[in-house]
PDB file of N, CA and C in Angstrom:
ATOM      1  N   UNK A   1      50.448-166.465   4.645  1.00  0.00           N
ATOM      2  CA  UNK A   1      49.530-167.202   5.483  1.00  0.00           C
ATOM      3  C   UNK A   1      50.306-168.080   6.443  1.00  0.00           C
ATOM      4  N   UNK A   2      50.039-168.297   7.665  1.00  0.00           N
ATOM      5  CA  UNK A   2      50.095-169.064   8.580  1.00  0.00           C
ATOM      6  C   UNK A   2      50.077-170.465   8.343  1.00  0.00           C
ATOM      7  N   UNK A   3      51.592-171.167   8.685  1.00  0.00           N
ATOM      8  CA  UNK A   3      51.233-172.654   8.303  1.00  0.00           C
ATOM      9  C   UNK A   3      50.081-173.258   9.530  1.00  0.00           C
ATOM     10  N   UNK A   4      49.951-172.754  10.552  1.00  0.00           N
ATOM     11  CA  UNK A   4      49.082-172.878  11.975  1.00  0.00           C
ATOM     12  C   UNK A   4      47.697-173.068  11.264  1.00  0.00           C
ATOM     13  N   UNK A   5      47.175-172.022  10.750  1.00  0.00           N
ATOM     14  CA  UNK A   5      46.238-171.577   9.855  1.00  0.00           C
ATOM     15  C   UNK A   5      45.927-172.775   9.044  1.00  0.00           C
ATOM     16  N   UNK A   6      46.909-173.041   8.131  1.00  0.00           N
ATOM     17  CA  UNK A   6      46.882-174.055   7.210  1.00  0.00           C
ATOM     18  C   UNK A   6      46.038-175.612   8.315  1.00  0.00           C
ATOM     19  N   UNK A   7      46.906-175.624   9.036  1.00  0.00           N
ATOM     20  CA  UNK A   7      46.688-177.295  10.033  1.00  0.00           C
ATOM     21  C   UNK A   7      45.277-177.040  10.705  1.00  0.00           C
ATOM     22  N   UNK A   8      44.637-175.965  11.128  1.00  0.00           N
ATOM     23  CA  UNK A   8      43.609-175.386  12.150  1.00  0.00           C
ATOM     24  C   UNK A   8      42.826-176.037  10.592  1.00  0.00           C
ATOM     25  N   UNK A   9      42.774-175.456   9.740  1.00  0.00           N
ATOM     26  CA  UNK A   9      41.585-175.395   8.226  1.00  0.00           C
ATOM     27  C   UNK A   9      41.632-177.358   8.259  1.00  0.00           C
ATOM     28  N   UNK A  10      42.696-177.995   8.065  1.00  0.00           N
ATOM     29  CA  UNK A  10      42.608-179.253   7.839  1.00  0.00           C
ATOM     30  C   UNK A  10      41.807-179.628   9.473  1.00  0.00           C
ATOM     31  N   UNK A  11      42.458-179.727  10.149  1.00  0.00           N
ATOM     32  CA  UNK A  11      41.758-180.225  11.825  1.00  0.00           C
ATOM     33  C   UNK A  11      40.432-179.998  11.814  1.00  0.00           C
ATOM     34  N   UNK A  12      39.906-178.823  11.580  1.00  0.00           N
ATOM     35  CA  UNK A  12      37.997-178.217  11.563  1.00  0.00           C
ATOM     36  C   UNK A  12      37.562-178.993   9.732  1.00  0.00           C
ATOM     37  N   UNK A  13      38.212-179.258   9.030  1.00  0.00           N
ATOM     38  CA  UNK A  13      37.585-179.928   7.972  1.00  0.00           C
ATOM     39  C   UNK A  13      37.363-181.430   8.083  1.00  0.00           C
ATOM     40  N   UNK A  14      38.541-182.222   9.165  1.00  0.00           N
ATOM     41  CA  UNK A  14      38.034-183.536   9.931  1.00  0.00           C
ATOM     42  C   UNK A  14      36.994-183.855  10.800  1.00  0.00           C
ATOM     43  N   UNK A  15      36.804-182.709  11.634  1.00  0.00           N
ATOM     44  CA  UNK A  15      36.000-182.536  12.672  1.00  0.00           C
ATOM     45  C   UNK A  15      34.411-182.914  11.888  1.00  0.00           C
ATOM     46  N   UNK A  16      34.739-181.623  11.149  1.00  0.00           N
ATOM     47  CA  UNK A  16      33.536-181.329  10.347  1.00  0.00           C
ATOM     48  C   UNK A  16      33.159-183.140   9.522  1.00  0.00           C
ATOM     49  N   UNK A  17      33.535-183.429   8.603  1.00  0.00           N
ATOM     50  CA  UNK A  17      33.350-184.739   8.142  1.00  0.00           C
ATOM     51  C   UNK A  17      34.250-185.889   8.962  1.00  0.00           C
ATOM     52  N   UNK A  18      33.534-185.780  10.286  1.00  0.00           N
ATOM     53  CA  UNK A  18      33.872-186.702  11.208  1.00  0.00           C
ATOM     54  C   UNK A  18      34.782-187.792  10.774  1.00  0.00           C
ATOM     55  N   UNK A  19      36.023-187.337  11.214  1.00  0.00           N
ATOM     56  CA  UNK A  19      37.897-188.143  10.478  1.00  0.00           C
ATOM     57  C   UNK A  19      38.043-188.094  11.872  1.00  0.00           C
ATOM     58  N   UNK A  20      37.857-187.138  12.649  1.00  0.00           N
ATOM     59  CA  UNK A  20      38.368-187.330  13.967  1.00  0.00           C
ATOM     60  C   UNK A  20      37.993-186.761  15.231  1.00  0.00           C
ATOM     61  N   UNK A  21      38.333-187.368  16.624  1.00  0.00           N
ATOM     62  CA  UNK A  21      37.538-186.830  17.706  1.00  0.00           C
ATOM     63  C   UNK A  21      37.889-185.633  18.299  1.00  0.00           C
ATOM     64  N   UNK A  22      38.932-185.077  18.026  1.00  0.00           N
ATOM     65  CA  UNK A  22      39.408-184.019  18.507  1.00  0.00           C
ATOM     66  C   UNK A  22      38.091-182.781  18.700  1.00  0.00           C
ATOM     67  N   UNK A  23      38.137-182.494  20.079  1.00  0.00           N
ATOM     68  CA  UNK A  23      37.877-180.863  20.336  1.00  0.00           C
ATOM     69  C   UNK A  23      38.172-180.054  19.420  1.00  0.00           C
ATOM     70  N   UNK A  24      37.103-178.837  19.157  1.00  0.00           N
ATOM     71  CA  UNK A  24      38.113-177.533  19.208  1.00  0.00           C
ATOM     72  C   UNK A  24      39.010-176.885  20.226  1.00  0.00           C
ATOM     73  N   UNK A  25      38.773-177.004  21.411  1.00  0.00           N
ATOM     74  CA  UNK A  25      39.948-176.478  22.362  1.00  0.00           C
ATOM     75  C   UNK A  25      40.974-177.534  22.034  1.00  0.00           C
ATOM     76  N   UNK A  26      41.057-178.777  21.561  1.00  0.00           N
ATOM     77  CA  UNK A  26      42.176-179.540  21.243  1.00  0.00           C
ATOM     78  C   UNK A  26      42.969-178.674  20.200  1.00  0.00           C
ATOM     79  N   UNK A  27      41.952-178.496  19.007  1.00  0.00           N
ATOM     80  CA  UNK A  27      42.557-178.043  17.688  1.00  0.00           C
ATOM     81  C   UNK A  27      43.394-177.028  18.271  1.00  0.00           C
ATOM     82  N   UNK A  28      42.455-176.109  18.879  1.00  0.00           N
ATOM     83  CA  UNK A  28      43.130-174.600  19.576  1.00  0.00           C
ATOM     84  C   UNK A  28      44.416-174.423  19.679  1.00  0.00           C
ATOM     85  N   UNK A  29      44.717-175.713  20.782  1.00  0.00           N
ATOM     86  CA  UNK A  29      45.582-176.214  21.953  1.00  0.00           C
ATOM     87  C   UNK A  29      47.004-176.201  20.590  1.00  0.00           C
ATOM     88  N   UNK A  30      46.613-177.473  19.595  1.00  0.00           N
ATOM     89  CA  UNK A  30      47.731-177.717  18.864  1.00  0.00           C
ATOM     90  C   UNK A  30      48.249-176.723  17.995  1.00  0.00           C
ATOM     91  N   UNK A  31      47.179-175.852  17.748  1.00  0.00           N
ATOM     92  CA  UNK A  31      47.729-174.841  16.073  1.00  0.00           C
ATOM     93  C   UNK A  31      48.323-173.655  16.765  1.00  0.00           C
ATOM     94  N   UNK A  32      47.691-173.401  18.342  1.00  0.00           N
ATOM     95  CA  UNK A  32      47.999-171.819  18.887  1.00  0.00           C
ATOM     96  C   UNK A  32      47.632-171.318  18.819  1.00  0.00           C
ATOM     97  N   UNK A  33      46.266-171.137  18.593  1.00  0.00           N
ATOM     98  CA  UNK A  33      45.242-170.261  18.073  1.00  0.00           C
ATOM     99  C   UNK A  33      43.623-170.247  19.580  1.00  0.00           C
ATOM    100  N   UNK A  34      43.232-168.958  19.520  1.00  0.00           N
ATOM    101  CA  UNK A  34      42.865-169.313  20.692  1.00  0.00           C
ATOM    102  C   UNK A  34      41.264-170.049  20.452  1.00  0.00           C
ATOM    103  N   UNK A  35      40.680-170.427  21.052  1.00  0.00           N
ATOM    104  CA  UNK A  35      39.374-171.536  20.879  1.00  0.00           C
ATOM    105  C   UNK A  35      38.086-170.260  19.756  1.00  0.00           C
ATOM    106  N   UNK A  36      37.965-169.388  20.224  1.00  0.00           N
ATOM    107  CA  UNK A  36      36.943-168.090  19.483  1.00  0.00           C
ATOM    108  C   UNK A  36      37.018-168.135  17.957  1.00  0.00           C
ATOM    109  N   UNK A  37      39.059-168.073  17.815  1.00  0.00           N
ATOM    110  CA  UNK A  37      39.040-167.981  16.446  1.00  0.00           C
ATOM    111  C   UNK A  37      39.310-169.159  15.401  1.00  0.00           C
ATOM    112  N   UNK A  38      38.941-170.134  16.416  1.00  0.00           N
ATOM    113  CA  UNK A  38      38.590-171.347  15.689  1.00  0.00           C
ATOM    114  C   UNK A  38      37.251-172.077  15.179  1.00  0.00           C
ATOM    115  N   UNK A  39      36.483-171.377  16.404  1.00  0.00           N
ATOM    116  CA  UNK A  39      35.133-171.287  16.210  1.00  0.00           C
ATOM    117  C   UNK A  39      34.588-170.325  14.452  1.00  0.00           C
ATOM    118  N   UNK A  40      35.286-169.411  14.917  1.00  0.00           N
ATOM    119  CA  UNK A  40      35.317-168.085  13.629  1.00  0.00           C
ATOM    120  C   UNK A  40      35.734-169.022  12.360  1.00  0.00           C
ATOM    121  N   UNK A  41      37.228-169.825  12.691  1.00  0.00           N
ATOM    122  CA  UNK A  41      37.346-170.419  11.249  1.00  0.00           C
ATOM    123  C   UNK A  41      36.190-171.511  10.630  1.00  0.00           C
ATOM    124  N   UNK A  42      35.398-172.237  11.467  1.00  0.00           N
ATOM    125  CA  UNK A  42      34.741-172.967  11.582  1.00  0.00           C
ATOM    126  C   UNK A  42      33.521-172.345  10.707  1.00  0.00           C
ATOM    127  N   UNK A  43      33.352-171.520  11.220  1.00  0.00           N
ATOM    128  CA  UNK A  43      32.010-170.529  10.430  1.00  0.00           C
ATOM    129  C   UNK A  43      32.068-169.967   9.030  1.00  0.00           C
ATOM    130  N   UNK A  44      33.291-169.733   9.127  1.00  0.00           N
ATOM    131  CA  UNK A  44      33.902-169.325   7.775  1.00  0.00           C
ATOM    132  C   UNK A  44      33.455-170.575   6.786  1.00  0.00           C
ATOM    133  N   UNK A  45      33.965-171.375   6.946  1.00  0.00           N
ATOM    134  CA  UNK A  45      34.329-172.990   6.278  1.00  0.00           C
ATOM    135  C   UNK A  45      32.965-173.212   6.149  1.00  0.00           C
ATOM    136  N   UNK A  46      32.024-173.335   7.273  1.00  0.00           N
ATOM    137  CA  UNK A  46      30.475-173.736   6.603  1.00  0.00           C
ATOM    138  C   UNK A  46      29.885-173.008   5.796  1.00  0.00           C
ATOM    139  N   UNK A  47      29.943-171.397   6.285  1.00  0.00           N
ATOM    140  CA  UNK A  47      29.638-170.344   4.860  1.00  0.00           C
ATOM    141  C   UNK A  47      30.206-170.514   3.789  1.00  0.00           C
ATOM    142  N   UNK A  48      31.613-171.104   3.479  1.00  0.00           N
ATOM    143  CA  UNK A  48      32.117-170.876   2.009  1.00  0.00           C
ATOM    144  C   UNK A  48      32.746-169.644   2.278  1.00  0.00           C
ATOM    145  N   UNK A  49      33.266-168.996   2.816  1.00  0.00           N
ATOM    146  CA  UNK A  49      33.926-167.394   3.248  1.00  0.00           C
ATOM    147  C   UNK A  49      35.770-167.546   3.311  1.00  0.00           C
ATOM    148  N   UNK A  50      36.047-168.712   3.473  1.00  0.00           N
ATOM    149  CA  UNK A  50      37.596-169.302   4.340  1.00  0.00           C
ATOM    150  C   UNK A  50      38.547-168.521   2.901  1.00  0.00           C
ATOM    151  N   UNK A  51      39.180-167.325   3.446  1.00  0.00           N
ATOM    152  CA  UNK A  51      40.286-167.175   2.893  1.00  0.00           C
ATOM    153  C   UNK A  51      41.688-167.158   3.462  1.00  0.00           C
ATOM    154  N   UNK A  52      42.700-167.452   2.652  1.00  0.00           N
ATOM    155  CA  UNK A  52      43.785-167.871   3.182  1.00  0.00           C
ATOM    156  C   UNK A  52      44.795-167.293   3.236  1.00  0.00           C
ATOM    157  N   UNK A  53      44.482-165.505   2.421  1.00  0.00           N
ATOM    158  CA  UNK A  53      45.412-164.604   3.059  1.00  0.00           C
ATOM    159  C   UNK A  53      44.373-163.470   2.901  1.00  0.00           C
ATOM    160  N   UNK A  54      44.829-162.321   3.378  1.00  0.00           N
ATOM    161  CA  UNK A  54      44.332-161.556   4.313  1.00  0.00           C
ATOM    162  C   UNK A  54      43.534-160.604   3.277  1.00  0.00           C
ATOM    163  N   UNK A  55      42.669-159.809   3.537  1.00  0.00           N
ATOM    164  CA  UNK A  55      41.710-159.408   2.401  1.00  0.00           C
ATOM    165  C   UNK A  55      42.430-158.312   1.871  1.00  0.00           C
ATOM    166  N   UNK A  56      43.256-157.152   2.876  1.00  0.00           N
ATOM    167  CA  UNK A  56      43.615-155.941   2.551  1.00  0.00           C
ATOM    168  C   UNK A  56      45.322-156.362   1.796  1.00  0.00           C
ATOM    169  N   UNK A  57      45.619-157.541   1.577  1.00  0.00           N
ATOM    170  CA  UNK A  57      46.911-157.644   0.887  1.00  0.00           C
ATOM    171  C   UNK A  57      47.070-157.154  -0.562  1.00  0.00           C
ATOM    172  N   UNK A  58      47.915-156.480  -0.793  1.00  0.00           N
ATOM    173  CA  UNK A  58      47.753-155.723  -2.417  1.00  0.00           C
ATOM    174  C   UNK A  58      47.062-154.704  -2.272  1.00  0.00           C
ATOM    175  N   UNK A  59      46.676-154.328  -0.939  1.00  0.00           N
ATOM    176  CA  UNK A  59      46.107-152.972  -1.736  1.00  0.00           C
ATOM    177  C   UNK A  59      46.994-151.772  -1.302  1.00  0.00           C
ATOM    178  N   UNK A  60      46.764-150.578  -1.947  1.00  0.00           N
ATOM    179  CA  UNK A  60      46.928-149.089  -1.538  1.00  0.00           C
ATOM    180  C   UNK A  60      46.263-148.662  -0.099  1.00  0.00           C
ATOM    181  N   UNK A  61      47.098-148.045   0.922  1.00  0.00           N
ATOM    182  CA  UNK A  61      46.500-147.844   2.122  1.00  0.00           C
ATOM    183  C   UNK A  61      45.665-146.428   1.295  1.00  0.00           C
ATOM    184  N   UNK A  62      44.770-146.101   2.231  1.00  0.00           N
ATOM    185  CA  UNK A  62      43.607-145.383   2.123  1.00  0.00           C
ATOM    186  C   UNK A  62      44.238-144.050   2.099  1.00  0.00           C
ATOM    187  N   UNK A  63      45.526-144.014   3.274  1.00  0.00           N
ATOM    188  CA  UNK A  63      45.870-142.783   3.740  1.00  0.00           C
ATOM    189  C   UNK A  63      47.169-141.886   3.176  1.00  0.00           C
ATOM    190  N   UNK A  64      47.324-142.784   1.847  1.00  0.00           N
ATOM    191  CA  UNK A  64      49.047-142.807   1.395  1.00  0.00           C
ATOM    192  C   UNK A  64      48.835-141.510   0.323  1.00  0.00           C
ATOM    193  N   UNK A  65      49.821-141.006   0.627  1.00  0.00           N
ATOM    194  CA  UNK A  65      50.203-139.835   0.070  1.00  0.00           C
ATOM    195  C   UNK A  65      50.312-139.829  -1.336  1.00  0.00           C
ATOM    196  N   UNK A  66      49.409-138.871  -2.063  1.00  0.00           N
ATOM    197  CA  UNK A  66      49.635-139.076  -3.744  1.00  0.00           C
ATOM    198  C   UNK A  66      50.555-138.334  -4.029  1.00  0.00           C
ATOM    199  N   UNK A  67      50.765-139.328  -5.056  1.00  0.00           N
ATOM    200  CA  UNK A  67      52.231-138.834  -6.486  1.00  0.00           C
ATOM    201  C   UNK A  67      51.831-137.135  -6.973  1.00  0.00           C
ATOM    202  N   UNK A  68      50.776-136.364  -6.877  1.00  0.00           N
ATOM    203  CA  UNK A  68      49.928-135.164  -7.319  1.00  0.00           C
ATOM    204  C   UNK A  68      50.447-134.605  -5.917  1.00  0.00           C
ATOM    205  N   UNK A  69      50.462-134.622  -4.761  1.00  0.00           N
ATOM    206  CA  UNK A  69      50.764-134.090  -3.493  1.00  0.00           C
ATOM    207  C   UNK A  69      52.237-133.863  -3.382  1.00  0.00           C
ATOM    208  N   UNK A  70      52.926-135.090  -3.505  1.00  0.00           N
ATOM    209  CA  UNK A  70      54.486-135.423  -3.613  1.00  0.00           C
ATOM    210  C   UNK A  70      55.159-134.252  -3.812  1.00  0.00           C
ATOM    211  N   UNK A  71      54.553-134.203  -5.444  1.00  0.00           N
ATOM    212  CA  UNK A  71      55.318-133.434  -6.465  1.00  0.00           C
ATOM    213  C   UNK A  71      55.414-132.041  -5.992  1.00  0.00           C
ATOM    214  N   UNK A  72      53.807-131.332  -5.345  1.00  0.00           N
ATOM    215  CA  UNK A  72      53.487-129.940  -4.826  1.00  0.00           C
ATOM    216  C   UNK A  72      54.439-130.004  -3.332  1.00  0.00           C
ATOM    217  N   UNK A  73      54.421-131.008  -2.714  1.00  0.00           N
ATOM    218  CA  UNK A  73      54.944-130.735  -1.544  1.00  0.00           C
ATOM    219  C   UNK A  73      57.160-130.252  -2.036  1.00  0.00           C
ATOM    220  N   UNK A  74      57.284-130.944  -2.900  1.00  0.00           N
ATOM    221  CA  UNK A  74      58.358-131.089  -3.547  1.00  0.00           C
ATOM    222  C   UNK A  74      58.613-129.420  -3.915  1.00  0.00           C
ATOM    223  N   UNK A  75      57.934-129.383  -4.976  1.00  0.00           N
ATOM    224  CA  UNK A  75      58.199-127.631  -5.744  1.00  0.00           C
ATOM    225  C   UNK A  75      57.654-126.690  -5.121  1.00  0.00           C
ATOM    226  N   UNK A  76      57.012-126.942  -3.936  1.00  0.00           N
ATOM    227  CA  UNK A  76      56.502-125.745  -2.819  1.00  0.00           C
ATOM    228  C   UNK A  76      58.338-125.520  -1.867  1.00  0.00           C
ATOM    229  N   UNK A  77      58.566-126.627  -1.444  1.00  0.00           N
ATOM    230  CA  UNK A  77      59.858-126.660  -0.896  1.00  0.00           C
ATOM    231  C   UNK A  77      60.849-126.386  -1.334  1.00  0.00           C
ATOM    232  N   UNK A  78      61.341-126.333  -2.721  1.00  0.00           N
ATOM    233  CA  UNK A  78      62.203-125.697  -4.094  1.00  0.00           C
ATOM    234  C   UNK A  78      62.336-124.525  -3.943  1.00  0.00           C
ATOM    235  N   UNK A  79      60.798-124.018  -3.663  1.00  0.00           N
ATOM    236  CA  UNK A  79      60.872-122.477  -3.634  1.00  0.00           C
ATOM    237  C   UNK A  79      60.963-121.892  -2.948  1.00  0.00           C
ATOM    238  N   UNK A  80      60.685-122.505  -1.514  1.00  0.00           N
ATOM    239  CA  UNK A  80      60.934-121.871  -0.072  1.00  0.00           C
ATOM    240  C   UNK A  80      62.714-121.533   0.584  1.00  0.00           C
ATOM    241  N   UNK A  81      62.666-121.079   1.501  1.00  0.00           N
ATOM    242  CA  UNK A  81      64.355-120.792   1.905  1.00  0.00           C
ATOM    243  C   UNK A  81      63.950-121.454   3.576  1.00  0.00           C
ATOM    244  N   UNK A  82      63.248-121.952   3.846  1.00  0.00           N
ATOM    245  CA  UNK A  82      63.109-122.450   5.736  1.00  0.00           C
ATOM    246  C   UNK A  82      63.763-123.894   5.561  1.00  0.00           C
ATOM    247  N   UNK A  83      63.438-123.722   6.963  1.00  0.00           N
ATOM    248  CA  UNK A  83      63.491-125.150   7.388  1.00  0.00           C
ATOM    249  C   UNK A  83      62.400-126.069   6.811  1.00  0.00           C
ATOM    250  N   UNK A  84      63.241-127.131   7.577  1.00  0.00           N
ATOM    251  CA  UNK A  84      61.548-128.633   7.040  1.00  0.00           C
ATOM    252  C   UNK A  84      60.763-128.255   8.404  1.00  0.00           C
ATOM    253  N   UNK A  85      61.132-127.903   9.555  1.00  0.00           N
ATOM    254  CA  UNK A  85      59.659-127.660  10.601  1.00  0.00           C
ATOM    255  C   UNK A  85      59.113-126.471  10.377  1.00  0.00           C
ATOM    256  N   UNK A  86      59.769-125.384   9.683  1.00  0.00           N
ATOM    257  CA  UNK A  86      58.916-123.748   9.496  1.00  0.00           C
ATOM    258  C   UNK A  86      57.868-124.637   8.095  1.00  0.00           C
ATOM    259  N   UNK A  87      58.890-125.489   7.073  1.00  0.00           N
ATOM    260  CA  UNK A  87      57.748-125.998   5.955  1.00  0.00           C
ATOM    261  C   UNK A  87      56.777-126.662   6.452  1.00  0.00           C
ATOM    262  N   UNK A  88      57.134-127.375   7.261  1.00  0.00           N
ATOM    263  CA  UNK A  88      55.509-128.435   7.854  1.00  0.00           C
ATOM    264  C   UNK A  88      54.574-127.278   8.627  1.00  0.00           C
ATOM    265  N   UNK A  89      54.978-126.669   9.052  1.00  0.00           N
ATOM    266  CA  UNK A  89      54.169-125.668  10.140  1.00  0.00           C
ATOM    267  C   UNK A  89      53.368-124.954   8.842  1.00  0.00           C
ATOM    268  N   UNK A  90      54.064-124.436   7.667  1.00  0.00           N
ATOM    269  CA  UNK A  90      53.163-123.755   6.687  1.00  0.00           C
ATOM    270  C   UNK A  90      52.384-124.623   6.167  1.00  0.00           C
ATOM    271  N   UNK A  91      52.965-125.975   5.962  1.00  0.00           N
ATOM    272  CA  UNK A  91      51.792-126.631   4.969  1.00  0.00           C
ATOM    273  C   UNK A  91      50.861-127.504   5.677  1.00  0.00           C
ATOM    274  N   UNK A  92      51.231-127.660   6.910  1.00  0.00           N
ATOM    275  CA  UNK A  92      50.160-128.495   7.665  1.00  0.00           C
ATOM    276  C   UNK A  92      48.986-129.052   7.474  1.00  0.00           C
ATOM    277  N   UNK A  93      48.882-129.837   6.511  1.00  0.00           N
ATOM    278  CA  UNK A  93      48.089-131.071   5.638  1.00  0.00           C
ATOM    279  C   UNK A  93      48.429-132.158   6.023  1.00  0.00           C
ATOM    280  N   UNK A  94      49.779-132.354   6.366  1.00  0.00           N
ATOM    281  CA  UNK A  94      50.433-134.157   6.614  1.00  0.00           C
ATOM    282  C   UNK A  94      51.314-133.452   7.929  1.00  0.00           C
ATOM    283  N   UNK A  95      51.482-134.951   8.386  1.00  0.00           N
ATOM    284  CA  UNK A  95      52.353-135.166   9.519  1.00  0.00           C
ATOM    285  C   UNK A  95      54.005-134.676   9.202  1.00  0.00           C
ATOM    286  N   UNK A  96      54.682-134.075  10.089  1.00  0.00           N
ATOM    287  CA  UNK A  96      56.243-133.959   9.919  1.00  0.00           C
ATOM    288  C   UNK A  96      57.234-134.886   9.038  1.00  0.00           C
ATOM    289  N   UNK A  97      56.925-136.366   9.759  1.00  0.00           N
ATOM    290  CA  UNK A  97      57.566-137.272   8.623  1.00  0.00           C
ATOM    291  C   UNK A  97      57.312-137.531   7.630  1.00  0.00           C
ATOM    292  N   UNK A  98      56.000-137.441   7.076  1.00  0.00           N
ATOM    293  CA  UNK A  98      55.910-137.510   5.992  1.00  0.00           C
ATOM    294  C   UNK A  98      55.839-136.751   5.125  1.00  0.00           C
ATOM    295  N   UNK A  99      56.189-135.258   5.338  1.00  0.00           N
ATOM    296  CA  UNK A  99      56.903-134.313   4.422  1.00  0.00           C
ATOM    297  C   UNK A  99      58.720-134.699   4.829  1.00  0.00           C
ATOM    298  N   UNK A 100      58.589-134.321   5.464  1.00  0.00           N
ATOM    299  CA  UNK A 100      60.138-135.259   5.922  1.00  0.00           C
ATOM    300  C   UNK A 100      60.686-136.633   4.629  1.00  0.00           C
ATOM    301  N   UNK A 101      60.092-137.859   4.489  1.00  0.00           N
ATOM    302  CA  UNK A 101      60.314-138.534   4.258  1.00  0.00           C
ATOM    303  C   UNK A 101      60.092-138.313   2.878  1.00  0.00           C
ATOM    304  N   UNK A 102      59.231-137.414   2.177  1.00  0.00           N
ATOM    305  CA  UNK A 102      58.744-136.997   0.595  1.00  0.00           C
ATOM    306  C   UNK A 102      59.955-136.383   0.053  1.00  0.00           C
ATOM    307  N   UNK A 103      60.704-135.266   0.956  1.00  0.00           N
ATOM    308  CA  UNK A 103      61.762-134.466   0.938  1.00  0.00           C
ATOM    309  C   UNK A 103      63.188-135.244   0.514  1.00  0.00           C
ATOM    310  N   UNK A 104      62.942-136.433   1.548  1.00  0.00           N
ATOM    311  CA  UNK A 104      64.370-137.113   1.949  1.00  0.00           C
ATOM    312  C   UNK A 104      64.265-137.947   0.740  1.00  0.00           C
ATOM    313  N   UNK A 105      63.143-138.343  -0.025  1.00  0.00           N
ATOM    314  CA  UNK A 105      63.209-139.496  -0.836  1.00  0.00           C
ATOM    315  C   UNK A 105      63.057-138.791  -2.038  1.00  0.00           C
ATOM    316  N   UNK A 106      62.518-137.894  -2.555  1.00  0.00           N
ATOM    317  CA  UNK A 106      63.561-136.822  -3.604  1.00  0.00           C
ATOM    318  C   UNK A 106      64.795-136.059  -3.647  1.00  0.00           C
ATOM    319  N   UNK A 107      65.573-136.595  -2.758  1.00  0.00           N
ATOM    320  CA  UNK A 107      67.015-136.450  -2.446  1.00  0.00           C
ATOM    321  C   UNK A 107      67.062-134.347  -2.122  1.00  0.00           C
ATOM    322  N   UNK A 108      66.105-133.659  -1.990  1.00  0.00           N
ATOM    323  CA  UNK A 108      66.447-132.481  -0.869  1.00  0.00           C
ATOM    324  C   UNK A 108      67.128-132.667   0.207  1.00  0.00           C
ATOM    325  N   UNK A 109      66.897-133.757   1.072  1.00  0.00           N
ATOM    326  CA  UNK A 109      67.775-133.681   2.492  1.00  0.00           C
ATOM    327  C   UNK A 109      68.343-134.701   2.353  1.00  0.00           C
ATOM    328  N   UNK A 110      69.621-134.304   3.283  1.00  0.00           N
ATOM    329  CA  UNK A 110      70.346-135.415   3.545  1.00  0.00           C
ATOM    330  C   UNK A 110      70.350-136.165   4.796  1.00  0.00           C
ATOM    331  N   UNK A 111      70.764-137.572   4.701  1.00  0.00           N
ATOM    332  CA  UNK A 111      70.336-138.021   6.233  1.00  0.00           C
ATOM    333  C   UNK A 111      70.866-137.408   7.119  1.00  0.00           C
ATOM    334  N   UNK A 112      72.229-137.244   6.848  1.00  0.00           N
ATOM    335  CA  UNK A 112      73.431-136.881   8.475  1.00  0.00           C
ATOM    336  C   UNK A 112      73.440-135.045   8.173  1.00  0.00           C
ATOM    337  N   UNK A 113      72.406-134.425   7.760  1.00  0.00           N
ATOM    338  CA  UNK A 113      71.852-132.959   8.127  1.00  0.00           C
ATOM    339  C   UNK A 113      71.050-132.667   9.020  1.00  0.00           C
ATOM    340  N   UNK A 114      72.104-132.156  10.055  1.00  0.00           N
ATOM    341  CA  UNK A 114      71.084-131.892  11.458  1.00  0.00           C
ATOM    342  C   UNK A 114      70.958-130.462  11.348  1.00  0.00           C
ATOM    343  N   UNK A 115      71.331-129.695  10.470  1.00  0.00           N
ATOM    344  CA  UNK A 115      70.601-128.122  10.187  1.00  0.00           C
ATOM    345  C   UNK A 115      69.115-128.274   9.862  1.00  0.00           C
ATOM    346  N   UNK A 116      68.419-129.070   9.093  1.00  0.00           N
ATOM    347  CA  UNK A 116      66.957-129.299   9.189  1.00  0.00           C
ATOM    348  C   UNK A 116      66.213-130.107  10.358  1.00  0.00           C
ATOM    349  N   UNK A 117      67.138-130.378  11.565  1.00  0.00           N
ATOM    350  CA  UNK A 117      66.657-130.428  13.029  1.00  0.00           C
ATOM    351  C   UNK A 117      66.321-129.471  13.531  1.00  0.00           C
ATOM    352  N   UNK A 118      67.210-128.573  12.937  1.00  0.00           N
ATOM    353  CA  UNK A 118      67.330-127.266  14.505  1.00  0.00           C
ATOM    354  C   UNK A 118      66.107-126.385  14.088  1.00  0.00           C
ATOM    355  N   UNK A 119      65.498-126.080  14.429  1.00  0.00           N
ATOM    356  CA  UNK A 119      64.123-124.762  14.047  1.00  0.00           C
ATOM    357  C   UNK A 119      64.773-123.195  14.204  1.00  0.00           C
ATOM    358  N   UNK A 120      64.432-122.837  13.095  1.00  0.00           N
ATOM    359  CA  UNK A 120      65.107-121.495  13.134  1.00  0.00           C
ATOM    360  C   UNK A 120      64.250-120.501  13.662  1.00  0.00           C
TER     361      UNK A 120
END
């Protein structure tokens, strides 16, 4: 979290139980934050909503490649004799790098192998 964040939450909690005269374009002005999303924090704070780090922290992205995929993309490639672009072209489910990077991080490729550059 933002120590900015932190000072903006105290500044709109004075405002709010009148401690002090400051604007919100003042608050704005001092934390760096632009006047909208101070307004926004403001709204937050009267709903009871104000969190102080971000909602999607800790989680699993939506789009991340399973450990069940990994493994197939892994022993599909074991068994093949191509390249990594003839393999992506066959399995074309995921993007290049990230058969790329599944490959490279079960130690199949090596970094400084530019034979899995060249397309055969």
């Amino acid at each position: 979290m933002s120590k900015n964040k932190e000072v903006a939450i105290k500044y709109i909690k004075d405002k709010l139980d009148k401690k002090t005269f400051l604007s919100y374009i003042e608050i704005a002005t001092i934390t760096g934050f632009h006047p909208k999303y101070i307004l926004k924090l403001k709204k937050e704070i009267l709903d009871g909503t104000i969190r102080l780090e971000h909602g999607n922290k800790n989680r699993k992205p939506i789009n991340t490649i399973s450990d069940e995929e990994k493994n197939k993309i892994i022993s599909l490639y074991k068994k093949s004799h191509v390249s990594i672009r003839k393999f992506y072209k066959f399995y074309g489910k995921r993007s290049y790098s990230c058969i790329y990077t599944t490959l490279r991080d079960a130690g199949l490729i090596k970094k400084d192998d530019i034979s899995n550059l060249i397309e055969e």
